[in-house]
Protein backbone atom coordinates (compact mmCIF):
# COMPACT_ATOMS: atom_id res chain seq x y z
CA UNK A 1 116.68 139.51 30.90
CA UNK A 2 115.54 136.64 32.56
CA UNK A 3 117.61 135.82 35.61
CA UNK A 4 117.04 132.39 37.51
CA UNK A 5 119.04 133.17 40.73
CA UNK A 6 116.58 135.75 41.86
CA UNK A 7 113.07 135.32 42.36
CA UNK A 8 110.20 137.81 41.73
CA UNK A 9 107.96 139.47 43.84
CA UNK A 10 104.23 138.38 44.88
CA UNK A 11 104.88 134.58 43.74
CA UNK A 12 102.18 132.84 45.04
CA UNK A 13 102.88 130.87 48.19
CA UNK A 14 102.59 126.92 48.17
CA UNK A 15 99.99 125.79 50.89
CA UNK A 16 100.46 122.72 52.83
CA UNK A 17 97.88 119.49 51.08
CA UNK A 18 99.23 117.12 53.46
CA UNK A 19 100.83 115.04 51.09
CA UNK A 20 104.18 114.86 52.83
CA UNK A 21 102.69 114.36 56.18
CA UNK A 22 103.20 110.46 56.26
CA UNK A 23 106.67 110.83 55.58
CA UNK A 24 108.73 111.35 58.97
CA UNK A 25 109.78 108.29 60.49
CA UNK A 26 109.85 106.14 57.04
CA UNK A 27 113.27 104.96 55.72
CA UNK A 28 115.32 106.15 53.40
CA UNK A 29 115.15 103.78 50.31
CA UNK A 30 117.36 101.76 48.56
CA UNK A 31 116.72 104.19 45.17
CA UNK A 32 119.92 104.43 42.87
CA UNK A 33 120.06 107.12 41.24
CA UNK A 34 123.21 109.01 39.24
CA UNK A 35 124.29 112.28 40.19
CA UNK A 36 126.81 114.92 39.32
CA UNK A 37 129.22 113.17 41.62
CA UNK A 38 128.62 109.45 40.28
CA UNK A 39 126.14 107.27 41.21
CA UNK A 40 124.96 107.48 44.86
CA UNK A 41 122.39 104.98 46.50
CA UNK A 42 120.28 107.43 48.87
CA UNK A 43 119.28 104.50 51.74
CA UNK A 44 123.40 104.69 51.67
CA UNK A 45 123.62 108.81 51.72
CA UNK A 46 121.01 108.59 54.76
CA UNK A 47 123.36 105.83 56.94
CA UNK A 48 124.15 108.82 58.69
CA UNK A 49 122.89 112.89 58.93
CA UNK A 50 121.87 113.99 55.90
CA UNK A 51 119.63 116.67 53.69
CA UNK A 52 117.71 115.48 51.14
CA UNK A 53 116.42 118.58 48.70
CA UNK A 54 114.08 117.92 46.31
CA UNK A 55 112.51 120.54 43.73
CA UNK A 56 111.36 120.57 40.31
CA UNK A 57 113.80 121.99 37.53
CA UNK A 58 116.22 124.54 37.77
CA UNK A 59 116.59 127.23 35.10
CA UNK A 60 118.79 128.46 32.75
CA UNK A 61 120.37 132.21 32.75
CA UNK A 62 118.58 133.76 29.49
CA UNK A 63 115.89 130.88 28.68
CA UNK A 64 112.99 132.16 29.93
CA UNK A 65 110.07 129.82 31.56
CA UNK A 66 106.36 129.60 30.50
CA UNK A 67 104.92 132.34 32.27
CA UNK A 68 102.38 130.13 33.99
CA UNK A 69 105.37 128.40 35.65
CA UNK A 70 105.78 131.51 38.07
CA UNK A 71 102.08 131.56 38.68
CA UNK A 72 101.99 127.95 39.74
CA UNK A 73 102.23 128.07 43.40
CA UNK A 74 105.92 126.34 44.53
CA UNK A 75 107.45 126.35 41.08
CA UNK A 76 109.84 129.01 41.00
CA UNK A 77 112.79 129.22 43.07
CA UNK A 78 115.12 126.12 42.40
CA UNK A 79 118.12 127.76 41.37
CA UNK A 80 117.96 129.97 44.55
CA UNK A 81 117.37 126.92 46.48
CA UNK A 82 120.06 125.43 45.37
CA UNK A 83 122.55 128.36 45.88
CA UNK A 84 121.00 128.37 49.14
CA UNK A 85 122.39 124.54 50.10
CA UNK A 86 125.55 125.69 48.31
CA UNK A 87 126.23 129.33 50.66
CA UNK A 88 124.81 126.84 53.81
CA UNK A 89 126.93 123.86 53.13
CA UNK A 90 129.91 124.84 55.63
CA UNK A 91 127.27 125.24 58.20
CA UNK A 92 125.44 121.55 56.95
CA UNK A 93 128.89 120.31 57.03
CA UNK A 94 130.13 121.27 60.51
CA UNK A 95 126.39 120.05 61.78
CA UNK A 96 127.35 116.83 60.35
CA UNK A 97 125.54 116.94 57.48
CA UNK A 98 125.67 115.89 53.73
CA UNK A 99 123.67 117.66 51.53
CA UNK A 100 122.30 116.03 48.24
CA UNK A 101 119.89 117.54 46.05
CA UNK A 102 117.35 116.03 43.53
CA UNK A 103 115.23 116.74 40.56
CA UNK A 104 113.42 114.97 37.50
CA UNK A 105 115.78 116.54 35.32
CA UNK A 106 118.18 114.55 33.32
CA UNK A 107 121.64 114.41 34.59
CA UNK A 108 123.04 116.95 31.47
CA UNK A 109 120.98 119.68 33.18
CA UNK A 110 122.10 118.80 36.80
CA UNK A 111 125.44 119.30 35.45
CA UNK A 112 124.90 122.14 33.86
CA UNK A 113 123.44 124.07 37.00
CA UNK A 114 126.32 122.24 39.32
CA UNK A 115 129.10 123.78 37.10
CA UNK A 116 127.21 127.37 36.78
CA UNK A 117 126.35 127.47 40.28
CA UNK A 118 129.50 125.97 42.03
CA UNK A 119 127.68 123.37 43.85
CA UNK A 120 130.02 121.68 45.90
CA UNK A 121 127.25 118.45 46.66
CA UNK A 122 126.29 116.14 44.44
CA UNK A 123 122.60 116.67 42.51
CA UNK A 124 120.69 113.81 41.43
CA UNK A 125 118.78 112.88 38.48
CA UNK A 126 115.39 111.58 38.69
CA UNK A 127 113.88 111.61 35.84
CA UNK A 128 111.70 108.65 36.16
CA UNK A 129 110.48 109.94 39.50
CA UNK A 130 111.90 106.83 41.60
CA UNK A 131 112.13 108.68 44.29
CA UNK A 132 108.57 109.63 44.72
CA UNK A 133 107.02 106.46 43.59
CA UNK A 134 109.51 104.76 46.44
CA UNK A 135 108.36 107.43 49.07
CA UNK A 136 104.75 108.45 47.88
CA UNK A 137 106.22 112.40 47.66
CA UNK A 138 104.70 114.90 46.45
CA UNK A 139 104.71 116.36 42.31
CA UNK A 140 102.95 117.99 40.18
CA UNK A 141 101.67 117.84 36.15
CA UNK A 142 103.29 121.05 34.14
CA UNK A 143 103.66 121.68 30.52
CA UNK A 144 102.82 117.44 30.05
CA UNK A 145 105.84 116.27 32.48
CA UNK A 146 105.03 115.10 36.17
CA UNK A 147 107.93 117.28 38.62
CA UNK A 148 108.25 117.45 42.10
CA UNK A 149 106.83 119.38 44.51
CA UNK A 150 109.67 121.47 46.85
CA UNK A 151 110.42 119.50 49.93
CA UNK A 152 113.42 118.97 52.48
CA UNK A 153 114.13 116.02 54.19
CA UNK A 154 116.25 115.53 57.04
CA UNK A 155 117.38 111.72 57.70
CA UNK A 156 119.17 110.31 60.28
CA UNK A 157 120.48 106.28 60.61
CA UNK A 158 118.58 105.83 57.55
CA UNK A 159 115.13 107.54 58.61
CA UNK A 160 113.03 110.70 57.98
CA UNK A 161 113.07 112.72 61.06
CA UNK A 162 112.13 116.21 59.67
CA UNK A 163 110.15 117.02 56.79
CA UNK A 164 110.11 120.96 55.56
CA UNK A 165 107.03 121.06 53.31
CA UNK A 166 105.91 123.28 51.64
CA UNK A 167 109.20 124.85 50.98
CA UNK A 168 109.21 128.73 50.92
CA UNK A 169 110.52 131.06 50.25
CA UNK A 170 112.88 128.78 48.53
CA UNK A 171 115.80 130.58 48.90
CA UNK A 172 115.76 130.60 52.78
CA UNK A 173 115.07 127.04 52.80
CA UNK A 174 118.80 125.96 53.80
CA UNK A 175 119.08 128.53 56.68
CA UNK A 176 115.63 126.82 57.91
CA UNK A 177 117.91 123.53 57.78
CA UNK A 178 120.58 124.66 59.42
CA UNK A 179 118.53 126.73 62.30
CA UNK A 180 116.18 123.31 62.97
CA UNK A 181 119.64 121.01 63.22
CA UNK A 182 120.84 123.67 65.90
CA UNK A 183 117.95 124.13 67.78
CA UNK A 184 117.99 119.98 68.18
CA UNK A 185 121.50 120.01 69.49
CA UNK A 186 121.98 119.23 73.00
């Protein structure tokens, strides 16, 4: 039975295409967008330290995906992702940072996966892909519906100062957070 908290082996590893590389230093913009904790404007969110996640869909426990979805390279692994920011967030938190996470699914499904998976952050829906068109980020055409690509972002007084793209594995992607934060520490 399919199982979307753990990922199979030999999925095929993202490469880098350089299309987040013009994205540290920009700001944070003024995209509203509603959330499993109410609305939340991100330029607002990014006024001080926080972690930006951004991936394509979650799944859901028993529904399983198109097989070519865990042949297309970055795909798979939101739900771990997510647990990931959700086991990490005491770290995040005593780093001084907010974690918000963000997908082109509607805001049913980011409810859904918030209430399954305990997330204690708020997840944003972006199904209009506001976010990307305000930012240039990355995403990608599957099964007729543009997604997004897997990326972190780390702002800071309301700018990009770390960008983790491509994301993988997905799953570890929070513990790469929280090791980069403490390695900038003084």
């Amino acid at each position: 039975m399919y199982d979307p908290t753990v990922l199979p082996p030999e999925l095929p590893v993202p490469e880098d295409d350089g299309s987040a590389d013009h994205l540290t230093g920009m700001p944070v913009p003024r995209v509203r967008l509603p959330s499993t904790q109410g609305e939340l404007d991100l330029a607002e969110c990014a006024d001080r330290l926080v972690v930006l996640y951004v991936y394509p869909r979650t799944g859901r426990p028993g529904v399983e995906p198109p097989r070519e979805w865990d042949e297309t390279p970055g795909a798979r692994g939101c739900t771990p992702q997510s647990c990931g920011y959700r086991d990490h967030g005491g770290e995040l938190g005593e780093l001084g940072a907010r974690v918000v996470g963000v997908s082109a699914q509607s805001l049913d499904d980011q409810r859904e996966a918030a209430d399954r998976l305990g997330l204690p952050h708020p997840v944003a829906a972006d199904p209009e892909l506001r976010l990307a068109q305000a930012l240039r980020l990355p995403t990608f055409e599957f099964d007729g519906r543009r997604l997004y690509k897997r990326l972190a972002l780390v702002a800071e007084a309301g700018r990009i100062v770390k960008v983790f793209y491509p994301v993988f594995p997905p799953d570890e992607n929070a513990a790469d957070v929280v090791a980069w934060l403490r390695e900038r520490e003084p």
